[in-house]
Protein backbone atom coordinates (compact mmCIF):
# COMPACT_ATOMS: atom_id res chain seq x y z
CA UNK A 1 102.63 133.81 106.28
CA UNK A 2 104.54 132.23 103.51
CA UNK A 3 107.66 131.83 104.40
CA UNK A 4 110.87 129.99 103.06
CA UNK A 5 113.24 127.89 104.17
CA UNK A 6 116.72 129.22 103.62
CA UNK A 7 120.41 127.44 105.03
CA UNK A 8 120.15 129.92 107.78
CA UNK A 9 116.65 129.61 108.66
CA UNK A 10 113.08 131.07 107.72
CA UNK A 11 113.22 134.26 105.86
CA UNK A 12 110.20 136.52 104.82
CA UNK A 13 109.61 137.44 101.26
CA UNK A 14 109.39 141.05 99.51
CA UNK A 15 105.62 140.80 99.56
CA UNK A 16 105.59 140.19 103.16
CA UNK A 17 108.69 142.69 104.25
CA UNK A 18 107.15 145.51 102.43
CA UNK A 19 103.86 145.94 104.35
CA UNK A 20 105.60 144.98 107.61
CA UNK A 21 107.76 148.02 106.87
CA UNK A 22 105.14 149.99 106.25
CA UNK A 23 103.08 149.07 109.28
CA UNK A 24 106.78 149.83 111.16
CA UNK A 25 107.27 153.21 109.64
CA UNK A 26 103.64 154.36 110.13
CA UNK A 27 103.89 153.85 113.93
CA UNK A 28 106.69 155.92 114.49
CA UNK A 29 105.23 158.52 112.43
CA UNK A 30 102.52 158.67 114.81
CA UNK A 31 104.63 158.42 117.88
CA UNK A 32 103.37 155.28 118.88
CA UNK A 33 105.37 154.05 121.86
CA UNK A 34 106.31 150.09 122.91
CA UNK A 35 107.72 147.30 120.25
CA UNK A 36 105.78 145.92 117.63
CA UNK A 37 106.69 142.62 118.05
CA UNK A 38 106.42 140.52 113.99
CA UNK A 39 104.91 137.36 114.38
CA UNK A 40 106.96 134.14 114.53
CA UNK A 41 107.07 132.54 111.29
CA UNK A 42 105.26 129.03 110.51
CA UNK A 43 107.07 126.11 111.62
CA UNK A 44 109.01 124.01 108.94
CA UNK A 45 106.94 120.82 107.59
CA UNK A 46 107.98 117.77 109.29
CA UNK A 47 109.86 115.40 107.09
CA UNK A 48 106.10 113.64 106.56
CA UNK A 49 104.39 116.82 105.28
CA UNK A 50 106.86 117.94 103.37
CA UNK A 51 107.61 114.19 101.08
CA UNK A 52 103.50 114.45 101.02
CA UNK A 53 104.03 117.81 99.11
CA UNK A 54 106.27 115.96 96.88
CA UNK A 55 104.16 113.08 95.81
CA UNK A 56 100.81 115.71 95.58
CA UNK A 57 102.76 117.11 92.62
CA UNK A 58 103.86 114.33 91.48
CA UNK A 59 100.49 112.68 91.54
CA UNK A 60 99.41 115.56 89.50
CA UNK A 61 101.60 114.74 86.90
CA UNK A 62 100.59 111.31 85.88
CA UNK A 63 97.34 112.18 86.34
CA UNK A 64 97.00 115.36 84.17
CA UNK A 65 99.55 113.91 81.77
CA UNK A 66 98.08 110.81 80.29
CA UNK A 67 95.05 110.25 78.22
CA UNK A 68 92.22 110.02 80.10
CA UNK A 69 91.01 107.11 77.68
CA UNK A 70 93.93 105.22 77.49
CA UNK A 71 95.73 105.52 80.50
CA UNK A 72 99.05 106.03 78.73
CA UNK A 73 101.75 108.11 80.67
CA UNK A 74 103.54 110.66 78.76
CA UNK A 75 107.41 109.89 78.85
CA UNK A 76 107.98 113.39 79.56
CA UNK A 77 106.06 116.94 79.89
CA UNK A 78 106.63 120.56 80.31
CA UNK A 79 107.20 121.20 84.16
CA UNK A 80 105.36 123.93 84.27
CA UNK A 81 102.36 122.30 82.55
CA UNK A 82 100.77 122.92 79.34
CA UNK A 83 102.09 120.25 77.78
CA UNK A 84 101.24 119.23 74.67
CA UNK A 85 102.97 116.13 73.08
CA UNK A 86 101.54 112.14 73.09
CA UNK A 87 104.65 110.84 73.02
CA UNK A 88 104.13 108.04 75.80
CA UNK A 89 106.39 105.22 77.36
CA UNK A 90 105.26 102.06 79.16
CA UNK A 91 107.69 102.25 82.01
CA UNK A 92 106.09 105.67 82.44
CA UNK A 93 102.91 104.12 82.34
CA UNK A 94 103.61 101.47 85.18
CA UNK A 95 104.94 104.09 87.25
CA UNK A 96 101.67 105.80 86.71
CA UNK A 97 99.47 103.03 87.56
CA UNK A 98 100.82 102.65 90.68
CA UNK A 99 100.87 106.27 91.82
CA UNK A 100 97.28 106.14 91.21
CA UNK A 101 97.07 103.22 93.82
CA UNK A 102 98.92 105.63 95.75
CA UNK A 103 96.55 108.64 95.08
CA UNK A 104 93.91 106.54 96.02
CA UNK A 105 95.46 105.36 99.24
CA UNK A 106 96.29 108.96 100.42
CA UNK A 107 92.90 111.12 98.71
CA UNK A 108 95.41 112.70 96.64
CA UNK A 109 92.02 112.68 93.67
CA UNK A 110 88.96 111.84 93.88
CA UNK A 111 88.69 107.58 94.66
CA UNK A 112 85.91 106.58 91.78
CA UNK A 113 87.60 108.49 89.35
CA UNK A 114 90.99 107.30 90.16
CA UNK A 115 89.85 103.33 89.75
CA UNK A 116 87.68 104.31 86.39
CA UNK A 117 91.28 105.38 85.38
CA UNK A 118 93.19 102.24 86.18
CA UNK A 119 90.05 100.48 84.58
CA UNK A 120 90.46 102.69 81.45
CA UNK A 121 94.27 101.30 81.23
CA UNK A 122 94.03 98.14 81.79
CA UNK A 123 91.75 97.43 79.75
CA UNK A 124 93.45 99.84 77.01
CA UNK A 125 96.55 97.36 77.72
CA UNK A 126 94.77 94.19 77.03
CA UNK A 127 93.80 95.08 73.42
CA UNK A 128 96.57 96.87 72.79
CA UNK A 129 99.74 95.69 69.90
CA UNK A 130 101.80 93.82 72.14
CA UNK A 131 104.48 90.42 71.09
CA UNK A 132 103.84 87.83 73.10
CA UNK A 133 102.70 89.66 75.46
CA UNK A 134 105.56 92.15 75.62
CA UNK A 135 104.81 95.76 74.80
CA UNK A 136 106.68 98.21 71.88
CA UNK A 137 108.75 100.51 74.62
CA UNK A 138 107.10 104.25 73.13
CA UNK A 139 103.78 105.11 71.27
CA UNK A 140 101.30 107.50 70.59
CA UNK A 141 99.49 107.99 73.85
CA UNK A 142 96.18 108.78 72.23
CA UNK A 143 96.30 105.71 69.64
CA UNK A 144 98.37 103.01 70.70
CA UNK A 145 100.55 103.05 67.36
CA UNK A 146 104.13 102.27 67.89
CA UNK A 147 106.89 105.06 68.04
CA UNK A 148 108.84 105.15 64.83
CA UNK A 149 111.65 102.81 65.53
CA UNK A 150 110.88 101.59 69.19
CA UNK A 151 111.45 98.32 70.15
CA UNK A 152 109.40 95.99 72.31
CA UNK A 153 111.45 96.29 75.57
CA UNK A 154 111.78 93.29 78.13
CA UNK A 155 112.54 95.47 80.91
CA UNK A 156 110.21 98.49 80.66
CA UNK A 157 107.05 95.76 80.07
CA UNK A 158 108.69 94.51 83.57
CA UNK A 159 108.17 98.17 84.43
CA UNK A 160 104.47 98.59 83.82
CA UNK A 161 103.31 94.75 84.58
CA UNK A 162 104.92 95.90 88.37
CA UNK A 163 102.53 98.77 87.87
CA UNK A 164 99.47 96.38 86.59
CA UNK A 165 100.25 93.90 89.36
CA UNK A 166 100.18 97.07 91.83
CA UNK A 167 96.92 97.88 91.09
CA UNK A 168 95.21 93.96 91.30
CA UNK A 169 96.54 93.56 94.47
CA UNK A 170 95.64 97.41 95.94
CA UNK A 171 91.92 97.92 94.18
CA UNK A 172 89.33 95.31 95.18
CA UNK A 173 87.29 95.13 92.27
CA UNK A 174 86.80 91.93 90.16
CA UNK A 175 87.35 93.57 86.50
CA UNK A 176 90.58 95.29 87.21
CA UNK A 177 91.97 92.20 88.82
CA UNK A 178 90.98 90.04 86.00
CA UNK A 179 92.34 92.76 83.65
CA UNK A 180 95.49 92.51 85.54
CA UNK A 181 96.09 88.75 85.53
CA UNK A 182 95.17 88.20 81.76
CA UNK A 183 97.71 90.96 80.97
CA UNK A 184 100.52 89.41 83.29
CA UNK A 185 99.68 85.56 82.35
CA UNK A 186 99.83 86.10 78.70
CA UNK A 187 103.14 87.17 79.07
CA UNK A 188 105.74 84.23 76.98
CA UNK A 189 108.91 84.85 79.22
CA UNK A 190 110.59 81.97 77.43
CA UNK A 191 110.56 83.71 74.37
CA UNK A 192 112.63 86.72 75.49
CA UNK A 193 115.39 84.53 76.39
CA UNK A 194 115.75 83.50 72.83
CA UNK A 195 117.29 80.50 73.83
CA UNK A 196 119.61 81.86 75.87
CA UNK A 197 120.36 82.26 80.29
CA UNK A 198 119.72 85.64 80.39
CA UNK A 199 117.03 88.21 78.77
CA UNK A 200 117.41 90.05 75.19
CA UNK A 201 117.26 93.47 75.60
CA UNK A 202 114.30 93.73 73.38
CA UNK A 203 112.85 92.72 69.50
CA UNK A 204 112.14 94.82 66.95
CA UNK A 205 109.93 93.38 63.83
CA UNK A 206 113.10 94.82 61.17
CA UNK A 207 115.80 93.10 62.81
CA UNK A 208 114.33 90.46 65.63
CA UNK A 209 115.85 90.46 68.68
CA UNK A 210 118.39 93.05 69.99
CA UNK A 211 121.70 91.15 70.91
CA UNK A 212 122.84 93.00 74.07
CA UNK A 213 121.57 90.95 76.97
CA UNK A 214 120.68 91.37 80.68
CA UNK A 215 123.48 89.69 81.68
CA UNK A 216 124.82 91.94 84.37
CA UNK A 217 123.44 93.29 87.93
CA UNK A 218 121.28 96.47 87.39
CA UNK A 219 117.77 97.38 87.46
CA UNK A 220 116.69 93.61 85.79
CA UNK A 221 115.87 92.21 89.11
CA UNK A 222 112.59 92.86 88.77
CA UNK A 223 112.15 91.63 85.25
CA UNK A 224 113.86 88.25 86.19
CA UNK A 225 111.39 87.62 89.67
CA UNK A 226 108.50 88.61 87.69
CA UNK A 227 109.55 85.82 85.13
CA UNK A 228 110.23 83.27 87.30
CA UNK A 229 107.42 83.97 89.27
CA UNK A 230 105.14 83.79 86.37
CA UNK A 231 102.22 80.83 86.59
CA UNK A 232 101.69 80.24 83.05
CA UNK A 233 104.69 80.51 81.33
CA UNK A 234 107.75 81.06 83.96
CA UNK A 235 111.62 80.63 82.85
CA UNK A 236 113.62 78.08 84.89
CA UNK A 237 115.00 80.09 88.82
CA UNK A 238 118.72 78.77 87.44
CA UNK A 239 118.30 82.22 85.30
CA UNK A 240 118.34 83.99 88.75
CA UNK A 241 122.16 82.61 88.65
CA UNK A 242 122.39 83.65 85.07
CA UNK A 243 123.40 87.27 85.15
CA UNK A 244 126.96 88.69 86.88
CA UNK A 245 127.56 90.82 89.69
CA UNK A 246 130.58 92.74 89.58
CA UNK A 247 132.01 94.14 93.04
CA UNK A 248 133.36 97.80 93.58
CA UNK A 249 135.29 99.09 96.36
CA UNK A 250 135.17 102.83 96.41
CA UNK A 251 135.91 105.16 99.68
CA UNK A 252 135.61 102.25 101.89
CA UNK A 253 132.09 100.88 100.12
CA UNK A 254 131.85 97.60 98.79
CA UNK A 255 129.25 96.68 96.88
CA UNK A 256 127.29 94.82 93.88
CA UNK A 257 126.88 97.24 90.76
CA UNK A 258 127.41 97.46 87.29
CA UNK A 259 130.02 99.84 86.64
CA UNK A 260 128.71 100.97 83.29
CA UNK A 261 125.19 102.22 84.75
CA UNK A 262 124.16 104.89 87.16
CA UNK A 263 122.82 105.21 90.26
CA UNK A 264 118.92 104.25 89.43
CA UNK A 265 120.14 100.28 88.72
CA UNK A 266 120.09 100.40 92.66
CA UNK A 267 116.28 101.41 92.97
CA UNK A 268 114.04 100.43 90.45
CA UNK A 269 113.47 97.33 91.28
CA UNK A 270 113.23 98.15 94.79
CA UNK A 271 110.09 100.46 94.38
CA UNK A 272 107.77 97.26 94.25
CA UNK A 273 109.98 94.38 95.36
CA UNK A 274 110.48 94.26 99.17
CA UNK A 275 114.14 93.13 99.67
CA UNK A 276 114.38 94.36 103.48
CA UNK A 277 116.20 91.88 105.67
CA UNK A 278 116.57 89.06 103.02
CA UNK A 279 120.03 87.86 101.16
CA UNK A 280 120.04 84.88 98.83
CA UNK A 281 123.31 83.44 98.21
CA UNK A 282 124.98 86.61 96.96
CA UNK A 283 124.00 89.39 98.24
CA UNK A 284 121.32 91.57 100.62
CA UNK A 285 119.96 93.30 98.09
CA UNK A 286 118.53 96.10 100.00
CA UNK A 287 120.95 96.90 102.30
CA UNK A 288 123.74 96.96 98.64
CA UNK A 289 121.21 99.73 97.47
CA UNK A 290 121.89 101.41 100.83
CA UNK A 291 125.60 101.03 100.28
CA UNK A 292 125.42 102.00 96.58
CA UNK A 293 123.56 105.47 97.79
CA UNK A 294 126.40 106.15 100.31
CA UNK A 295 128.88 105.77 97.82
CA UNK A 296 127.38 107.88 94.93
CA UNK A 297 127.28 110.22 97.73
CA UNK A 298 130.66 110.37 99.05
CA UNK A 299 131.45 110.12 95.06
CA UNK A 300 129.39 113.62 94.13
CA UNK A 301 131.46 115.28 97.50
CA UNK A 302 134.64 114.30 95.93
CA UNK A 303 133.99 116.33 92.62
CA UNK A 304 133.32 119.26 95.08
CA UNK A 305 136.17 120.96 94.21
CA UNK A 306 135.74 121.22 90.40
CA UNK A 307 131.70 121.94 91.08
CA UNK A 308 131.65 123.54 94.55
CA UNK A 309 127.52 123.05 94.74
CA UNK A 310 128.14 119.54 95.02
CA UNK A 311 127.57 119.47 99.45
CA UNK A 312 126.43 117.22 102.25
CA UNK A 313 123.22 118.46 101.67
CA UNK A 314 123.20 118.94 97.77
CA UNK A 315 124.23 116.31 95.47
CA UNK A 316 122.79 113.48 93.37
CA UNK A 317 123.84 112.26 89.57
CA UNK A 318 121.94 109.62 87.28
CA UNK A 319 120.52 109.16 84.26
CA UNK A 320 118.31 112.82 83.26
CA UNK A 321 118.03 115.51 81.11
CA UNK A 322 121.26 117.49 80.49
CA UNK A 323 121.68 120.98 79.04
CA UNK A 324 123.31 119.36 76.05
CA UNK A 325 120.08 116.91 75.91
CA UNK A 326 119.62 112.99 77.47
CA UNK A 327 122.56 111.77 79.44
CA UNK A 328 123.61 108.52 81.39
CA UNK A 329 126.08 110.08 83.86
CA UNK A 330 126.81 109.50 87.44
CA UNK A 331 129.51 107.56 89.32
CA UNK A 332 131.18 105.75 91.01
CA UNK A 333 133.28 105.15 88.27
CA UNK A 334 132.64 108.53 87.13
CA UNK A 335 130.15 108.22 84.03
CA UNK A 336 129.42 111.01 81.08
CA UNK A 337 130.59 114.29 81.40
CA UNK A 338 129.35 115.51 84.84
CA UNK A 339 129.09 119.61 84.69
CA UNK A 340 127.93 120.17 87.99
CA UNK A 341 124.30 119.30 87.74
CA UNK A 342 121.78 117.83 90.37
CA UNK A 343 119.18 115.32 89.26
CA UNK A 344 116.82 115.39 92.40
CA UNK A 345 115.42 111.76 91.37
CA UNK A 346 118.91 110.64 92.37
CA UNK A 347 117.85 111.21 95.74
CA UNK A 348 114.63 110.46 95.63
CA UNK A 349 115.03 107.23 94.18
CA UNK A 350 116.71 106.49 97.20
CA UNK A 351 114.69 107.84 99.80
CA UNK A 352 113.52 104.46 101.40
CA UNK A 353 117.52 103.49 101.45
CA UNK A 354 118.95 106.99 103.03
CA UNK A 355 115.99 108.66 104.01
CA UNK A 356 117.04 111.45 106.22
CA UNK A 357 119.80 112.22 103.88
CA UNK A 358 118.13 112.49 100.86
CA UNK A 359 115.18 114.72 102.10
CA UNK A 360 117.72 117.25 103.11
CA UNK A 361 118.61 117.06 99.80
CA UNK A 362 115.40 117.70 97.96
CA UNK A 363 114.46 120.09 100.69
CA UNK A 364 117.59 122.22 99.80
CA UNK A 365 116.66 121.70 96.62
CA UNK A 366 113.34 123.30 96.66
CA UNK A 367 114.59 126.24 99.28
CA UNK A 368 117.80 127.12 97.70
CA UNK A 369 116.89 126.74 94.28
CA UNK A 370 113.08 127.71 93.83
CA UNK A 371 113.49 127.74 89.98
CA UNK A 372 113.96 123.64 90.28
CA UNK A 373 110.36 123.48 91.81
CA UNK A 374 107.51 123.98 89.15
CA UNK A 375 104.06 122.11 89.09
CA UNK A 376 104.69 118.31 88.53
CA UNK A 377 107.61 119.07 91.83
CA UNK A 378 111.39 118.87 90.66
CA UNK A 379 112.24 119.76 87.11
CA UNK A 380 114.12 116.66 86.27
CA UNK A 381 117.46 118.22 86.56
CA UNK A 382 119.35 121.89 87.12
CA UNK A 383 122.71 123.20 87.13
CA UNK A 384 123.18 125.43 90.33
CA UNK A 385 126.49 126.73 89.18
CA UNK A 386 125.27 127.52 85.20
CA UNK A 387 122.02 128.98 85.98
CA UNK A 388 120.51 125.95 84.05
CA UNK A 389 117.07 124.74 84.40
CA UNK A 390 115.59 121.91 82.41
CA UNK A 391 111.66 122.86 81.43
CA UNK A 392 111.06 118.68 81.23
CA UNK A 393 109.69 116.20 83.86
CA UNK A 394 110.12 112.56 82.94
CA UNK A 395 107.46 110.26 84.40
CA UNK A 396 109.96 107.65 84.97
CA UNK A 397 111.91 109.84 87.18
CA UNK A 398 109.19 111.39 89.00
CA UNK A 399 107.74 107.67 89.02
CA UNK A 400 110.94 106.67 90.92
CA UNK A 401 110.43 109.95 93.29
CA UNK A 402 107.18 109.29 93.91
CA UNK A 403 106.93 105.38 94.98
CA UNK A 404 110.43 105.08 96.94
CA UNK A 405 108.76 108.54 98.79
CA UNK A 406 105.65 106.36 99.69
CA UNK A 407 107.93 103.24 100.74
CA UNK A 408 109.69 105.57 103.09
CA UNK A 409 106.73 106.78 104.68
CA UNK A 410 104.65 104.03 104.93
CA UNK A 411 106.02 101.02 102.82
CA UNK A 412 102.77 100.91 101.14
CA UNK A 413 104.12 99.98 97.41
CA UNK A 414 106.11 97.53 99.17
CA UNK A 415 103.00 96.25 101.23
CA UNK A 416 100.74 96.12 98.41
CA UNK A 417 103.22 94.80 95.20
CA UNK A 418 104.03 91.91 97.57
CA UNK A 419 100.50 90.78 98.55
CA UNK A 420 100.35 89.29 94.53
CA UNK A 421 101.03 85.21 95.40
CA UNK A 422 103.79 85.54 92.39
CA UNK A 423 106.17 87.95 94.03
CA UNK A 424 106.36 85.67 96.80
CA UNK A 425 106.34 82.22 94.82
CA UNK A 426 109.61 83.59 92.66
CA UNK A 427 111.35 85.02 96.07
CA UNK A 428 111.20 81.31 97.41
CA UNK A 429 112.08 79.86 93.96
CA UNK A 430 115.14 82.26 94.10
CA UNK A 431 116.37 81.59 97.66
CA UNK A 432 115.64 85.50 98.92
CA UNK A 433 115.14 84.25 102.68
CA UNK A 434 114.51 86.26 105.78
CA UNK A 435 118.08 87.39 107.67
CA UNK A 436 117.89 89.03 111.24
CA UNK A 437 117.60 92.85 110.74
């Protein structure tokens, strides 16, 4: 029996309650005597089974949308499927490759074909147009050639070399691994700095390199440990000092953010670097995320009375697809101009911080609002109170989903992304040491 989950419980649906009152209406015809007893409905999936759902779509998506000679991750796709645009992103692409490891881990595809994959990528990476070693942010998924105006981007080449290290460490064969490292090593981090502290944003060949900086707290952990880390051309671990973080106090929370950025600054780097029960001299990094989470939380429950589907069990805002097109909204401080709409990677993206919180969320999600759900999982965002379904998945927010997901079930990403001798070398450099839990 089918059945779904509802705020009051398990309910059947028209196909099943019209034969059931047929069956019911044919035995009193007949005279039949005694009850006729339905049979209970299924029991709900356990938390487990039902995040396992989750990734299976998700899963599907980078693996039905990307070349299969490339490798290349589209940056976004119809829901639904059917898809048919080659417009791909790197960041996607790094997600991707490490929700194949993922795949792999769980027999989500079939194993062979799943490393000929990451093989195909890799080795699509190594030839392809890069700057010293950083890639153009968008191309054609097909060719390689650069997206009309894209720039090469530090942080979303930190995005897919966290991806490429993901898959050396996880798959023990000696071509992908050498793959890997030759696409990691080659890497100039120097060069980015453009003789600055802290990172350019990016480079383009028309007008060199893009002025705006990482210079404050946000998702540019990761590009910063990777850098430091690096064996063959690292930047000095006095550029883990470089960049600011700015405290907020909001409903009690206090925490390191940047008050300009939404909620996914908190998790990206999380999704490969294990910050559990360490601090360096500013800050536990992972236990701020946690704090973060609470307070975009307690933030969305506040707007309740303007958009009453905002609940303890339905709520979420960061950057996503709007009805009015791409948005960076969320809060605290309240950013864009929030209408009401959930963005269910806001919650997933924070599963490993607020786990049991955040699956009610995305299980409400899916019961209450069956339109969100399509084949790739959540639609990337939906406006309860409009009627408003987006018809896009973007692979960096289902990439999100889909490895903090796995780091709450198992901390497999985690496990794996920290096995590479690099990850470890730049925590030390940095001073991220071991606190009691």
């Amino acid at each position: 029996m089918d059945g779904r989950r509802s705020s009051g419980g398990w309910r059947l649906t028209r196909r099943e309650v019209l034969p059931a009152l047929g069956a019911v209406l044919t035995l009193g015809a007949c005279g039949g005597g005694g009850s006729s007893a339905a049979p209970p409905p299924p029991p709900p999936l356990s938390d487990d089974a039902f995040l396992d759902s989750v990734q299976r779509a998700l899963f599907l998506y980078f693996w039905e949308q990307a070349s299969a000679t490339t490798g290349q991750v589209k940056d976004r796709a119809l829901a639904a499927g059917g898809d048919t645009g080659t417009l791909s992103s790197i960041a996607a692409t790094g997600f991707g490759l490490t929700a194949l490891a993922i795949g792999a881990q769980r027999g989500y595809g079939d194993a062979s074909a799943i490393q000929a994959r990451v093989s195909a990528t890799l080795t699509f990476l190594l030839a392809q147009t890069n700057v010293n070693g950083f890639y153009y942010h968008f191309i054609d998924m097909d060719s390689g050639a650069r997206a009309p105006g894209s720039e090469v981007s530090s942080i979303d080449t930190a995005i897919l070399l966290c991806g490429v290290l993901t898959c050396r460490a996880y798959f023990q064969d000696g071509a992908i691994q050498s793959l890997a490292t030759q696409i990691y090593d080659r890497v100039d981090w120097p060069w980015m700095l453009d003789g600055g502290a802290t990172f350019s944003m990016g480079w383009t060949p028309e007008n060199g390199f893009i002025a705006t900086r990482w210079d404050t707290y946000s998702e540019l952990m990761m590009l910063y440990l990777l850098a430091i880390g690096s064996t063959t051309h690292p930047v000095p671990a006095s550029s883990w000092d470089a960049f600011a973080r700015p405290s907020l106090s909001y409903a009690g929370y206090t925490y390191i953010t940047n008050p300009g950025a939404p909620l996914f600054i908190h998790q990206y780097s999380h999704a490969w670097f294990d910050f559990r029960n360490r601090a360096d001299a500013y800050a536990n990094y992972f236990d701020n995320s946690v704090t973060a989470t609470l307070a975009h939380r307690q933030f969305c429950l506040a707007l309740a009375p303007q958009f009453p589907d905002y609940q303890p069990d339905l709520w979420g805002i960061t950057a996503s697809d709007s009805v009015n097109g791409y948005t960076v909204w969320g809060g605290p401080p309240s950013l864009g101009r929030i209408d009401g709409s959930i963005v269910p990677c806001a919650a997933g993206g924070s599963l490993s911080f607020v786990s049991a919180g955040c699956i009610a969320v995305l299980r409400n999600l899916q019961a209450q609002y069956p339109l969100a759900w399509q084949r790739y999982g959540f639609v990337d965002a939906c406006n309860p109170l409009t009627g408003w379904y987006d018809a896009d998945v973007l692979g960096i927010d289902a990439g999100i989903t889909m490895l903090m997901a796995e780091n709450a079930r198992s901390g497999f990403v985690w496990n794996t992304f920290m096995a590479n001798p690099e990850a470890q070398s730049a925590f030390a450099a940095v001073g991220l040491k071991p606190v009691a839990s």
